[in-house]
N, C-alpha and C. Protein backbone atom coordinates (compact mmCIF):
# COMPACT_ATOMS: atom_id res chain seq x y z
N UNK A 1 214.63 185.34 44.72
CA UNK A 1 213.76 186.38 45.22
C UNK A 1 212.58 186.51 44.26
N UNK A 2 211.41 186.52 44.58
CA UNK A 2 210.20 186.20 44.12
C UNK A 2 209.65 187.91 44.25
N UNK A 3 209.35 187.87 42.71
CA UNK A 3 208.01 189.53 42.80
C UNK A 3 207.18 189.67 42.98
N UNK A 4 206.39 190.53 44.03
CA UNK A 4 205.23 190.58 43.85
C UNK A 4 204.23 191.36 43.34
N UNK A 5 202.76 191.24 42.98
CA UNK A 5 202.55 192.29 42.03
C UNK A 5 201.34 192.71 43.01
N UNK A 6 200.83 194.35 42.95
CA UNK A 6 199.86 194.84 43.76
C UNK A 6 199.30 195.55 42.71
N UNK A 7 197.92 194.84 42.53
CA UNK A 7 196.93 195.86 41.39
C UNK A 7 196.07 196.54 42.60
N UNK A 8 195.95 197.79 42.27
CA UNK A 8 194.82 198.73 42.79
C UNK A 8 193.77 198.81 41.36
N UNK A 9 192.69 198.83 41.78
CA UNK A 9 191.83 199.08 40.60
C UNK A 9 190.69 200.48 41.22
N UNK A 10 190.65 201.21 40.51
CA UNK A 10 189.21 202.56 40.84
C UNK A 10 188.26 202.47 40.04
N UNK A 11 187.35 202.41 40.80
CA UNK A 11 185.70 201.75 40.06
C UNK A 11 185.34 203.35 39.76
N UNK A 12 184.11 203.66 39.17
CA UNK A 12 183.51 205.43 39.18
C UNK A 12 182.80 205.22 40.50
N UNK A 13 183.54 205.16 41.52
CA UNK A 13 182.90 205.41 42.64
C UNK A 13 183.75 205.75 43.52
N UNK A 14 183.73 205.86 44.52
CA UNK A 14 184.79 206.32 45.86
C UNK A 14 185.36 204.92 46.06
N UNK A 15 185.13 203.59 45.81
CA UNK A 15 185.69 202.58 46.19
C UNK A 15 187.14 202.03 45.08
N UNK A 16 187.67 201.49 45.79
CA UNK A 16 188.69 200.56 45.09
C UNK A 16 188.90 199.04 45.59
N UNK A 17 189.65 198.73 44.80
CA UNK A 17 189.66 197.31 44.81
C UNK A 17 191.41 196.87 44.65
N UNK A 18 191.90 196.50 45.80
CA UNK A 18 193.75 196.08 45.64
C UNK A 18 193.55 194.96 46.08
N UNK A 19 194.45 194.36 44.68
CA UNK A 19 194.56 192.97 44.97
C UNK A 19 196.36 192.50 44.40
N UNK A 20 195.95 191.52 45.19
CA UNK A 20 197.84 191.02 45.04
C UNK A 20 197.85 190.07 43.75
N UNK A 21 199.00 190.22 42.85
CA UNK A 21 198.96 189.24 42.15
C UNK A 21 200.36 188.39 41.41
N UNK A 22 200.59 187.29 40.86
CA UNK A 22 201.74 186.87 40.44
C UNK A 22 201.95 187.54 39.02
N UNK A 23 201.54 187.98 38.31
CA UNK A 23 201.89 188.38 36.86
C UNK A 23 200.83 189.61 36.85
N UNK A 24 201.17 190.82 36.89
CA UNK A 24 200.25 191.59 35.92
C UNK A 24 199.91 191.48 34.38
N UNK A 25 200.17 191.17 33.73
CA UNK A 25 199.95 191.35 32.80
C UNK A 25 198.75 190.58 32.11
N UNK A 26 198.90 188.87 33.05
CA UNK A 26 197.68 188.69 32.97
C UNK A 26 196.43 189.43 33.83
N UNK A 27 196.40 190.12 34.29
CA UNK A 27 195.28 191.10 34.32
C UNK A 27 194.92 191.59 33.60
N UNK A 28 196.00 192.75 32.94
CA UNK A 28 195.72 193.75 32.01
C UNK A 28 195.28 192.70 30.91
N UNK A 29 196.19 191.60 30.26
CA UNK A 29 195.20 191.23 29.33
C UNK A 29 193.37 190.64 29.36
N UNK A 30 193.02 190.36 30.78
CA UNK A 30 191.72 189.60 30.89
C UNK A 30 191.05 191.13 31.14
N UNK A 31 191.34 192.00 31.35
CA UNK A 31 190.57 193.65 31.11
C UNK A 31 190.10 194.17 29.76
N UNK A 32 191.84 193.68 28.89
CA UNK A 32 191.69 193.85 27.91
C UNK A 32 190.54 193.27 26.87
N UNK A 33 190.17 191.91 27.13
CA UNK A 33 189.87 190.96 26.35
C UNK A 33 188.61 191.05 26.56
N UNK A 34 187.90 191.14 28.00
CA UNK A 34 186.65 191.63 28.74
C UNK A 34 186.24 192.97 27.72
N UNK A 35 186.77 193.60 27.65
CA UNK A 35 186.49 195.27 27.10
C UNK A 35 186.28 194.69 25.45
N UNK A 36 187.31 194.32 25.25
CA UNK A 36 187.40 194.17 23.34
C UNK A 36 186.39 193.32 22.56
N UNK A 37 185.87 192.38 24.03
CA UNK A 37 184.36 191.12 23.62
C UNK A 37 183.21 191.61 23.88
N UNK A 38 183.06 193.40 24.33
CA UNK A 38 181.90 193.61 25.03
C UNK A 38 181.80 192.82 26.45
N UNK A 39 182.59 191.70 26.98
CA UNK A 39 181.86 190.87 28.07
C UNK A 39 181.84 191.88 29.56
N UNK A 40 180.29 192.09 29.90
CA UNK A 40 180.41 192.96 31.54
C UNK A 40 181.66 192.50 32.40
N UNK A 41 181.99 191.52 32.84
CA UNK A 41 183.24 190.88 33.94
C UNK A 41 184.02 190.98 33.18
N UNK A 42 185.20 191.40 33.84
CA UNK A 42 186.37 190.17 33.75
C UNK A 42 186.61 189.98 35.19
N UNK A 43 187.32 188.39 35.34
CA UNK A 43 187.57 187.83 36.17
C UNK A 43 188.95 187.69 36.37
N UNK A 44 189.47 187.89 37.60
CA UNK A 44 191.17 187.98 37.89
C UNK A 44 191.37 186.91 38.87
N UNK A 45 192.09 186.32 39.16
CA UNK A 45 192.57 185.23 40.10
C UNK A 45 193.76 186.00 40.71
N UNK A 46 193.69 186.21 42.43
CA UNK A 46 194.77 186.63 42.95
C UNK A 46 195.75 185.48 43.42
N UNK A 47 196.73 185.94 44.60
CA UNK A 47 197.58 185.07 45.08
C UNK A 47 197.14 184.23 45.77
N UNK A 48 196.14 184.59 46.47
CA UNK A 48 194.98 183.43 47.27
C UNK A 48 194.79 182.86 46.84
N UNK A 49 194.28 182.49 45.62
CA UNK A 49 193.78 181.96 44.87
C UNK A 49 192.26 182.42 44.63
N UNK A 50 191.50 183.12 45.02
CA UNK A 50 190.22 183.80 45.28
C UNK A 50 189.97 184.72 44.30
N UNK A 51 189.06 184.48 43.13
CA UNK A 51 188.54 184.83 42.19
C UNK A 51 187.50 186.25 42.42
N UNK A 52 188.16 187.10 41.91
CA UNK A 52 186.98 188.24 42.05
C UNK A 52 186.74 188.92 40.35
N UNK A 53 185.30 189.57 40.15
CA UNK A 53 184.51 189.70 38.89
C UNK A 53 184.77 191.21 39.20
N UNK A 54 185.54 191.75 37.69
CA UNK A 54 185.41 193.43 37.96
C UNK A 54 184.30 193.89 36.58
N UNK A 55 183.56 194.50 36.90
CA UNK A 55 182.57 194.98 35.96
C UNK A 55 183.45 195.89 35.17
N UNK A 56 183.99 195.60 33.83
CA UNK A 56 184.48 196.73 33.20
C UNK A 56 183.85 197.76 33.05
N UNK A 57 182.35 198.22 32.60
CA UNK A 57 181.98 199.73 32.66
C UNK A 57 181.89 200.30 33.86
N UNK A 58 182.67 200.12 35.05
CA UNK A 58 182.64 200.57 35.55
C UNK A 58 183.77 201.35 36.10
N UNK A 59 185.13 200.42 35.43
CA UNK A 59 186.45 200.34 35.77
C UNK A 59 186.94 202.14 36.19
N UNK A 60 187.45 203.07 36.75
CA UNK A 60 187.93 204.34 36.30
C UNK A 60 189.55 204.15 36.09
N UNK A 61 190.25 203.14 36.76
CA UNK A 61 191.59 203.00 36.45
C UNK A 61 192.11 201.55 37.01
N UNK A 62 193.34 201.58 36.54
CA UNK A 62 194.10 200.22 36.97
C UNK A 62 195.70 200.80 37.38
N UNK A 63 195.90 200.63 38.19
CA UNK A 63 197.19 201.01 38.58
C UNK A 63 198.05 199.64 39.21
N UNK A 64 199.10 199.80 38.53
CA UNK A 64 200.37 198.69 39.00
C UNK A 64 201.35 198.67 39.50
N UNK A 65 201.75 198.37 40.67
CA UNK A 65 202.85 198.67 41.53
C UNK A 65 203.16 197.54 41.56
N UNK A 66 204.75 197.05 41.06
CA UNK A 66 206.00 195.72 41.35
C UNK A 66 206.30 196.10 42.50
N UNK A 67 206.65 195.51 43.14
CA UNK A 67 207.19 195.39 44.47
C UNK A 67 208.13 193.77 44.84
N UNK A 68 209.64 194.02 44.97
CA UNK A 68 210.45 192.83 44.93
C UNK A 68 210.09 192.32 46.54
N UNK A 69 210.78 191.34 46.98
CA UNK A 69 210.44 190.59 48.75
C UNK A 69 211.58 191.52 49.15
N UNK A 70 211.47 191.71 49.89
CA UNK A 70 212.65 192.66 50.86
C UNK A 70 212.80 191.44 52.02
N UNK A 71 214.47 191.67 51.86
CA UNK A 71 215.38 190.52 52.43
C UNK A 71 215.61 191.42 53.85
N UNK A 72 215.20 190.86 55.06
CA UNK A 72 215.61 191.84 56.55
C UNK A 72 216.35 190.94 57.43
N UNK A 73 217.81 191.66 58.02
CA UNK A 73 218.72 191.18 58.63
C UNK A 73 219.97 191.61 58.35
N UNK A 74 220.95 190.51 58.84
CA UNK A 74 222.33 191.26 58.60
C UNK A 74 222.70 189.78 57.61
N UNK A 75 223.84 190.22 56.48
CA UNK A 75 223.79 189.56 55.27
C UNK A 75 225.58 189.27 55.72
């Protein structure tokens, strides 16, 4: 059974940004690393494979929800 990971991110704006991913943590660290180099982006790779650029000064939060595969039927 395979996990999956759902980042929501809140920009300082009314918008957000949820994206699916295999590991959080590499997120939080390319946020981290983005923020700690000064660099404007960081860049996240989801399950798609589809690369999206989050402007850290803009970030207002990161929220992480695990979520396991849910098995449906009779066992």
């Amino acid at each position: 059974m395979s996990t999956k990971v759902k980042i929501r991110i809140g920009l300082q704006s009314v918008r957000e940004l949820e994206l699916e991913v295999d590991d959080a943590d590499i997120v939080i660290d390319a946020i981290k690393a983005a923020m700690a180099n000064d660099d404007p982006v960081a860049w996240i790779t989801d399950t798609k494979n589809t690369r999206h650029g989050l402007a850290v000064d803009k970030l207002g939060f990161v929220q992480i929800d695990a979520e396991e595969d849910k098995m449906v039927g009779f066992g």
